[in-house]
Protein backbone atom coordinates (compact mmCIF):
# COMPACT_ATOMS: atom_id res chain seq x y z
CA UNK A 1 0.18 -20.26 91.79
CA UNK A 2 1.12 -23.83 90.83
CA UNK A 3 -1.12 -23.88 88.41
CA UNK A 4 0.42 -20.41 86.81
CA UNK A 5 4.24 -21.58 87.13
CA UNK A 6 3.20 -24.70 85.14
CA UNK A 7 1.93 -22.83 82.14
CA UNK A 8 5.22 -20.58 82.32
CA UNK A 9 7.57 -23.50 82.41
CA UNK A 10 5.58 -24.94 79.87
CA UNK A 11 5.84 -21.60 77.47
CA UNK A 12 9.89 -21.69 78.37
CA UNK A 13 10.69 -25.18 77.11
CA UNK A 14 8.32 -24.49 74.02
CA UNK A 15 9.91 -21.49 73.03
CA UNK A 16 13.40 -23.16 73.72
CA UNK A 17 12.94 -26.14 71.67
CA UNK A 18 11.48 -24.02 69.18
CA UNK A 19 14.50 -21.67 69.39
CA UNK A 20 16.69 -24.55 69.39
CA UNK A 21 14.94 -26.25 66.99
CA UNK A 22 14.80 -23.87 64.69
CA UNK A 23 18.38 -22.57 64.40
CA UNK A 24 19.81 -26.05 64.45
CA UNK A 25 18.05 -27.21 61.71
CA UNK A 26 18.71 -23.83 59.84
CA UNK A 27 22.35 -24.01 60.23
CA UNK A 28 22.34 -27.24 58.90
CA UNK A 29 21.18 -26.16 55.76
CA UNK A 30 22.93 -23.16 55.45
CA UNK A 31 25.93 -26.01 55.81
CA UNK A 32 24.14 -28.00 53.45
CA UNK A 33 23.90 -25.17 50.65
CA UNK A 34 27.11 -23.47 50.94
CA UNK A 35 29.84 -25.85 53.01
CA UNK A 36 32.52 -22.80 51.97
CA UNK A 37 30.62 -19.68 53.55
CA UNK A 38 29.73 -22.02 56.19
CA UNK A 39 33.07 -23.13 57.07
CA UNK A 40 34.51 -19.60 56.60
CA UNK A 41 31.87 -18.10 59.28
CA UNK A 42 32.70 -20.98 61.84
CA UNK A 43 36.20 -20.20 61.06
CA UNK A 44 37.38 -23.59 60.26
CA UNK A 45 39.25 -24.98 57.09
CA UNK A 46 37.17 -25.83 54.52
CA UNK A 47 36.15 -29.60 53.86
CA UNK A 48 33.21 -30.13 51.78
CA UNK A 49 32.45 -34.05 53.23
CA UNK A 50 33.00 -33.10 56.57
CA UNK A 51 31.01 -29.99 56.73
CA UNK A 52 28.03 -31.73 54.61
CA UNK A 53 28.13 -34.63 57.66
CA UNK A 54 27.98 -31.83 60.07
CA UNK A 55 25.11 -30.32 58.01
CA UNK A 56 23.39 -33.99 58.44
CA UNK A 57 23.47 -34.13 61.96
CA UNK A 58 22.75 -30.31 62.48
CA UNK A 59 19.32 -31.14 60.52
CA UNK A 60 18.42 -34.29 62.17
CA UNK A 61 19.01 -33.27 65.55
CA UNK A 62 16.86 -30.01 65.13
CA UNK A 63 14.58 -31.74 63.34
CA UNK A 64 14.33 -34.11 66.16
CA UNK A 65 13.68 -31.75 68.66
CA UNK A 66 11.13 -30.00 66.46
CA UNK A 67 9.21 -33.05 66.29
CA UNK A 68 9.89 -33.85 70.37
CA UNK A 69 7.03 -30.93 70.35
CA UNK A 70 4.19 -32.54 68.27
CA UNK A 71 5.22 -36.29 68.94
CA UNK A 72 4.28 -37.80 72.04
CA UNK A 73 6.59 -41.24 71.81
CA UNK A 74 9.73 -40.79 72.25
CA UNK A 75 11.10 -43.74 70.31
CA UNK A 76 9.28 -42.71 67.15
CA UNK A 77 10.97 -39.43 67.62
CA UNK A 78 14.16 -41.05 68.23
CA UNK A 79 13.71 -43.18 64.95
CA UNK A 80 12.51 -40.08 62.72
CA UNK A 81 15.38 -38.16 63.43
CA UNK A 82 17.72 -40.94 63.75
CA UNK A 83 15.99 -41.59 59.57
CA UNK A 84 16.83 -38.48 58.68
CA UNK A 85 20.56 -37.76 60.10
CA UNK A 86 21.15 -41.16 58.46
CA UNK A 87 19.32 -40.37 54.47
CA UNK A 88 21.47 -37.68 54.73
CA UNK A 89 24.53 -38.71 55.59
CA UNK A 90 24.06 -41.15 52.95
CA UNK A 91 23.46 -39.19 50.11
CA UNK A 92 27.25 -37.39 51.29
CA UNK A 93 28.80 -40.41 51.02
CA UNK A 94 27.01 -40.69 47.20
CA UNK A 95 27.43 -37.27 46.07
CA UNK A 96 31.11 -37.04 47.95
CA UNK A 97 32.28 -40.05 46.75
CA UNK A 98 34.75 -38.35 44.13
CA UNK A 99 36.49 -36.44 47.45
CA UNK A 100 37.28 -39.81 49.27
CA UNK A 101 35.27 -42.63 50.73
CA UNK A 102 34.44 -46.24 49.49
CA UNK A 103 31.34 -46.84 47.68
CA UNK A 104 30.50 -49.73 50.52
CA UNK A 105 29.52 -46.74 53.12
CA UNK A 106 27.08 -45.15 51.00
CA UNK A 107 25.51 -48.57 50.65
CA UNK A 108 25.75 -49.84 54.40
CA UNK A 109 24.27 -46.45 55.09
CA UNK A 110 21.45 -47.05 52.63
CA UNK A 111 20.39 -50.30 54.17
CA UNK A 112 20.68 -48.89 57.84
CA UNK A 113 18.39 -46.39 56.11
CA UNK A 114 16.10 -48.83 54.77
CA UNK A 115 16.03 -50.56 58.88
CA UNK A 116 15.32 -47.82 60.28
CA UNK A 117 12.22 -47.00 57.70
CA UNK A 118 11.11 -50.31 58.64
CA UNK A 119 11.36 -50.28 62.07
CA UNK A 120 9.21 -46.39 62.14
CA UNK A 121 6.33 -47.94 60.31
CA UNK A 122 6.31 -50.66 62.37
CA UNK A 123 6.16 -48.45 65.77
CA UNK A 124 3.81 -46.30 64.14
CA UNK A 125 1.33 -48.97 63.17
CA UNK A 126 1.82 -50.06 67.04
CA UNK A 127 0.93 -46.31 67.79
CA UNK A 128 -2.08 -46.64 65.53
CA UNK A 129 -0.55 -43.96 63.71
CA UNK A 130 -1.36 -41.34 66.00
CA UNK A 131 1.45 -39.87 67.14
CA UNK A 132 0.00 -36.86 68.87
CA UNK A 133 -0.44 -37.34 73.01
CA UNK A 134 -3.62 -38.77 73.77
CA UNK A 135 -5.28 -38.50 77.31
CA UNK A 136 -6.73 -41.75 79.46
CA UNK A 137 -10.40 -43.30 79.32
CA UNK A 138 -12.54 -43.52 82.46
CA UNK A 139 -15.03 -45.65 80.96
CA UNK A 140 -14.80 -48.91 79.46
CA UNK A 141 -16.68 -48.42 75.68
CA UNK A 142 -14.42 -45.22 74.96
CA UNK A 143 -10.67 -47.61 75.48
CA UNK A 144 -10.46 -48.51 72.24
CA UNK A 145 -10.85 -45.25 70.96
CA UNK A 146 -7.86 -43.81 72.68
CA UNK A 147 -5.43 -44.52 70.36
CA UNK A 148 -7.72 -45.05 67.09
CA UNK A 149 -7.12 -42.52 64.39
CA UNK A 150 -10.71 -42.84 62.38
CA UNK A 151 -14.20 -43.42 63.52
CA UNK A 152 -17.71 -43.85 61.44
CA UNK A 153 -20.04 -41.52 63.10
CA UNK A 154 -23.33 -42.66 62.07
CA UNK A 155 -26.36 -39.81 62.54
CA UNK A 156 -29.94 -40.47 61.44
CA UNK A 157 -32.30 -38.87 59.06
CA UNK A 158 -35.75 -38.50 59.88
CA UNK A 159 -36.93 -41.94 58.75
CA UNK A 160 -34.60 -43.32 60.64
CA UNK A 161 -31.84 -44.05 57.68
CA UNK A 162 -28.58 -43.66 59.13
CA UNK A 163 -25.71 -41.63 57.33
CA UNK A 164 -22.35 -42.41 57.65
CA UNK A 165 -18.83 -40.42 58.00
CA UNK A 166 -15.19 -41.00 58.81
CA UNK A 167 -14.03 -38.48 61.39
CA UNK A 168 -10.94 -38.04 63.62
CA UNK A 169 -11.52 -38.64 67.67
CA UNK A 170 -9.99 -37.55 71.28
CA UNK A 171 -11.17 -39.11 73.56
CA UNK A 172 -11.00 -37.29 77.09
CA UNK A 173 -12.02 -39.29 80.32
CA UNK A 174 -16.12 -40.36 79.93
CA UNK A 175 -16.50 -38.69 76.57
CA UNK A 176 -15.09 -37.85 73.21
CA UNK A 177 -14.34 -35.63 70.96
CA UNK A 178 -15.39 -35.46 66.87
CA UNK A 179 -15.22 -32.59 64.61
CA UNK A 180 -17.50 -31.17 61.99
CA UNK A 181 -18.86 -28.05 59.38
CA UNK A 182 -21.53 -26.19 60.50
CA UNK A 183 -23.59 -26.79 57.96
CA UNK A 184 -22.68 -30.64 57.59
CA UNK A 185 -25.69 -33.11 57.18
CA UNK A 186 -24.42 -34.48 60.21
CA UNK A 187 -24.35 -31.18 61.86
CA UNK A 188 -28.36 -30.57 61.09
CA UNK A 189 -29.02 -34.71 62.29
CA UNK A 190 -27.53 -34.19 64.95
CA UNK A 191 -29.63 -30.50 66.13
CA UNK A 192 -32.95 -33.04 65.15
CA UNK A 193 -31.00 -36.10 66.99
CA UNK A 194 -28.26 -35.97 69.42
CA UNK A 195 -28.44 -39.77 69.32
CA UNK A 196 -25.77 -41.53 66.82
CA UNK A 197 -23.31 -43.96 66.70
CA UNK A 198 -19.52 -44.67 66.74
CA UNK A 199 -17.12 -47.05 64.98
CA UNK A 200 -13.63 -47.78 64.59
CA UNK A 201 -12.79 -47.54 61.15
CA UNK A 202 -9.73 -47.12 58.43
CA UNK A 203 -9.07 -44.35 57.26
CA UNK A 204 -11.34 -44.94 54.34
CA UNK A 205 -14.32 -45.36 56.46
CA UNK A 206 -14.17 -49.71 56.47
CA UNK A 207 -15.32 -50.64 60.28
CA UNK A 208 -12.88 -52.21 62.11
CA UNK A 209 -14.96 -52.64 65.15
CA UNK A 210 -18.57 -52.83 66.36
CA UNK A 211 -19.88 -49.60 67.23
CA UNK A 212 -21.39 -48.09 70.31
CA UNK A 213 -24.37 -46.09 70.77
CA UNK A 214 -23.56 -42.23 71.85
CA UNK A 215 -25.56 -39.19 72.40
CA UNK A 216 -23.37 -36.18 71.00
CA UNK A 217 -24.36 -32.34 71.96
CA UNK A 218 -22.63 -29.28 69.91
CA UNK A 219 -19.84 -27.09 72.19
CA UNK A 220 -19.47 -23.63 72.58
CA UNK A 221 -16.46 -21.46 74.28
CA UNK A 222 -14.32 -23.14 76.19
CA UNK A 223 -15.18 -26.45 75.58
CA UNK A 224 -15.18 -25.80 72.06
CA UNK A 225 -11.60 -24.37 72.38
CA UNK A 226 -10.86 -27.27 74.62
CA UNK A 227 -12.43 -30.26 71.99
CA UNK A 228 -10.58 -28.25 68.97
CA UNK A 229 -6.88 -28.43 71.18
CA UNK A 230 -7.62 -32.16 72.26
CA UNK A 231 -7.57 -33.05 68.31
CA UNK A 232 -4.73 -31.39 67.60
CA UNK A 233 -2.89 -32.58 70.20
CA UNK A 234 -3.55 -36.02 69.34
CA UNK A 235 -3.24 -35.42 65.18
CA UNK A 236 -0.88 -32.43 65.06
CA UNK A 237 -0.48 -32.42 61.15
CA UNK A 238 -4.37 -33.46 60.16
CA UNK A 239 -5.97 -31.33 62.51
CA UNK A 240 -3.15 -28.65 63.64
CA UNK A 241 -3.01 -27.75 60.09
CA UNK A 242 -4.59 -29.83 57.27
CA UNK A 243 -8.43 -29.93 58.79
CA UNK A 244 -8.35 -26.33 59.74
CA UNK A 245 -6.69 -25.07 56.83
CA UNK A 246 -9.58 -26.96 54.40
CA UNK A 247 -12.18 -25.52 56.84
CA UNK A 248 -11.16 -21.92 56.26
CA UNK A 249 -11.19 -22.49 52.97
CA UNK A 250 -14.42 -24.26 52.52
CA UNK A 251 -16.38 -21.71 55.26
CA UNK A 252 -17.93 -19.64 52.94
CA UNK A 253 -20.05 -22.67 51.30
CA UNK A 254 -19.99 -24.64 54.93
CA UNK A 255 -19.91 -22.17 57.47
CA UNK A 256 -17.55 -22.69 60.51
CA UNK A 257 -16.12 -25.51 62.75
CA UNK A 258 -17.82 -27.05 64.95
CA UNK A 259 -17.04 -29.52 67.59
CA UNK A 260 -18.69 -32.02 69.59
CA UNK A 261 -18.70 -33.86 72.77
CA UNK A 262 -20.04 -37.59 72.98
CA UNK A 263 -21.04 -39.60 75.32
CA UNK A 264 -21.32 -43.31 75.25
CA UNK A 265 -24.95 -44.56 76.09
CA UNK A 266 -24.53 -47.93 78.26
CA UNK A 267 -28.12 -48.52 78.33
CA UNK A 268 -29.27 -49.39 75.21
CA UNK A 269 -33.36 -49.86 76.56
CA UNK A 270 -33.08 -45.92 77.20
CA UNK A 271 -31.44 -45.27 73.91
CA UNK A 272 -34.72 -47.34 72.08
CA UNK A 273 -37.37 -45.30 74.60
CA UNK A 274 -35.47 -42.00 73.22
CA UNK A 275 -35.43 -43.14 69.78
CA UNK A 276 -39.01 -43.78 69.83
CA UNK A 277 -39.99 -40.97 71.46
């Protein structure tokens, strides 16, 4: 029953903020576009300025709220949508400038701009740049993976050669998550050799870290569904639409997504005796 009420209340305040969302941030740029239909259908006298400052806010706060959904910290979210209320409400005092207003506002609004573009890059490198909720590790190798963006996973051929490739990672408890094509080298090492390797890495594939040994089996049904909603969770835009969009795309010469669980091999003796073997 609990368990049931959650998911409801979750559905409610997900369709609400998208609701809210939504039409704020549409009514803002209706405002935006046309201040004079606008002001005639809220029934108030028509002031270009004024109504393009209430278009502004309208945007940033529904923006804001949009993001609330996909964003997990709330001062980034704050400081987005807070960036974009203010960009705005700059360029009004530019573009309005011949209605009223001193040029100084527009340009003490540009360099509170400029602050606040600072201060998001700075919380999102804190973040690692994933801004997407992230769940807990129960083990101690898998920590530093919570919040890291890119790994190396390193699989082996059948001489033992290892081949490398940056991938996105969620880690969940003991284990972690990585993402694939079906018909990815990678893929076919790892149905010959479950044994691998990760690293933290940039984005370009650089190791940042030392890696950890990891034996990684392929999902199916819910765990698959479960592995696919952990990485978009943690990278909404990569992997809620960029990855999956390029996957469709590319299925006919890769086949399908797949998705796989690792698990972090603390005894490195049994990892040599499998190798062997």
């Amino acid at each position: 029953m609990i368990h049931h009420e959650t998911v409801a209340s979750t559905r409610i305040v997900v369709a609400v903020a998208v609701i809210a969302g939504a039409g704020t941030t549409g009514l803002g740029a209706w405002a935006y576009a046309s201040p004079a239909g606008f002001a005639e259908f809220a029934g108030f006298p028509e002031h270009t300025h004024f109504v393009h400052d209430l278009a502004a806010f309208q945007i940033g706060v529904g923006l804001t709220v949009l993001l609330a959904l996909i964003w997990s910290d709330a001062l980034a979210t704050a400081l987005a949508g807070f960036l974009v209320t203010n960009t705005l409400h700059t360029v009004n005092h530019a573009v309005d400038l011949d209605l009223g207003g001193r040029a100084w506002q527009a340009w003490g609004l540009a360099v509170l701009s400029l602050a606040l573009v600072v201060a998001l890059g700075l919380r999102l490198r804190t973040l690692g740049y994933v801004v997407g909720s992230v769940r807990a590790a129960t083990t101690p190798a898998l920590r530093p993976y919570v919040r890291q963006k890119t790994i190396t996973l390193t699989t082996f051929r059948r001489d033992g050669r290892p081949g490398t490739t940056p991938v996105s990672i969620a880690v969940d408890g003991d284990h972690a998550y990585v993402r694939s094509f079906e018909a990815s080298m990678k893929t076919k090492r790892l149905r010959r050799d479950p044994n691998a390797e990760i690293t933290p890495s940039s984005g370009r594939g650089c190791p940042t870290g030392s890696p950890i040994p990891a034996r990684l089996r392929r999902l199916d049904g819910d765990e698959d569904r479960h592995a696919a909603r952990l990485l978009r969770r943690k990278h909404p835009f990569l992997h809620g639409v960029v990855v999956p969009l390029t996957h469709r795309l590319g299925r006919a010469k890769f086949g399908k997504t797949v998705h796989f669980v690792a698990t972090p091999i603390v005894d490195r003796e049994a990892l040599r005796t499998t190798r062997s073997g």
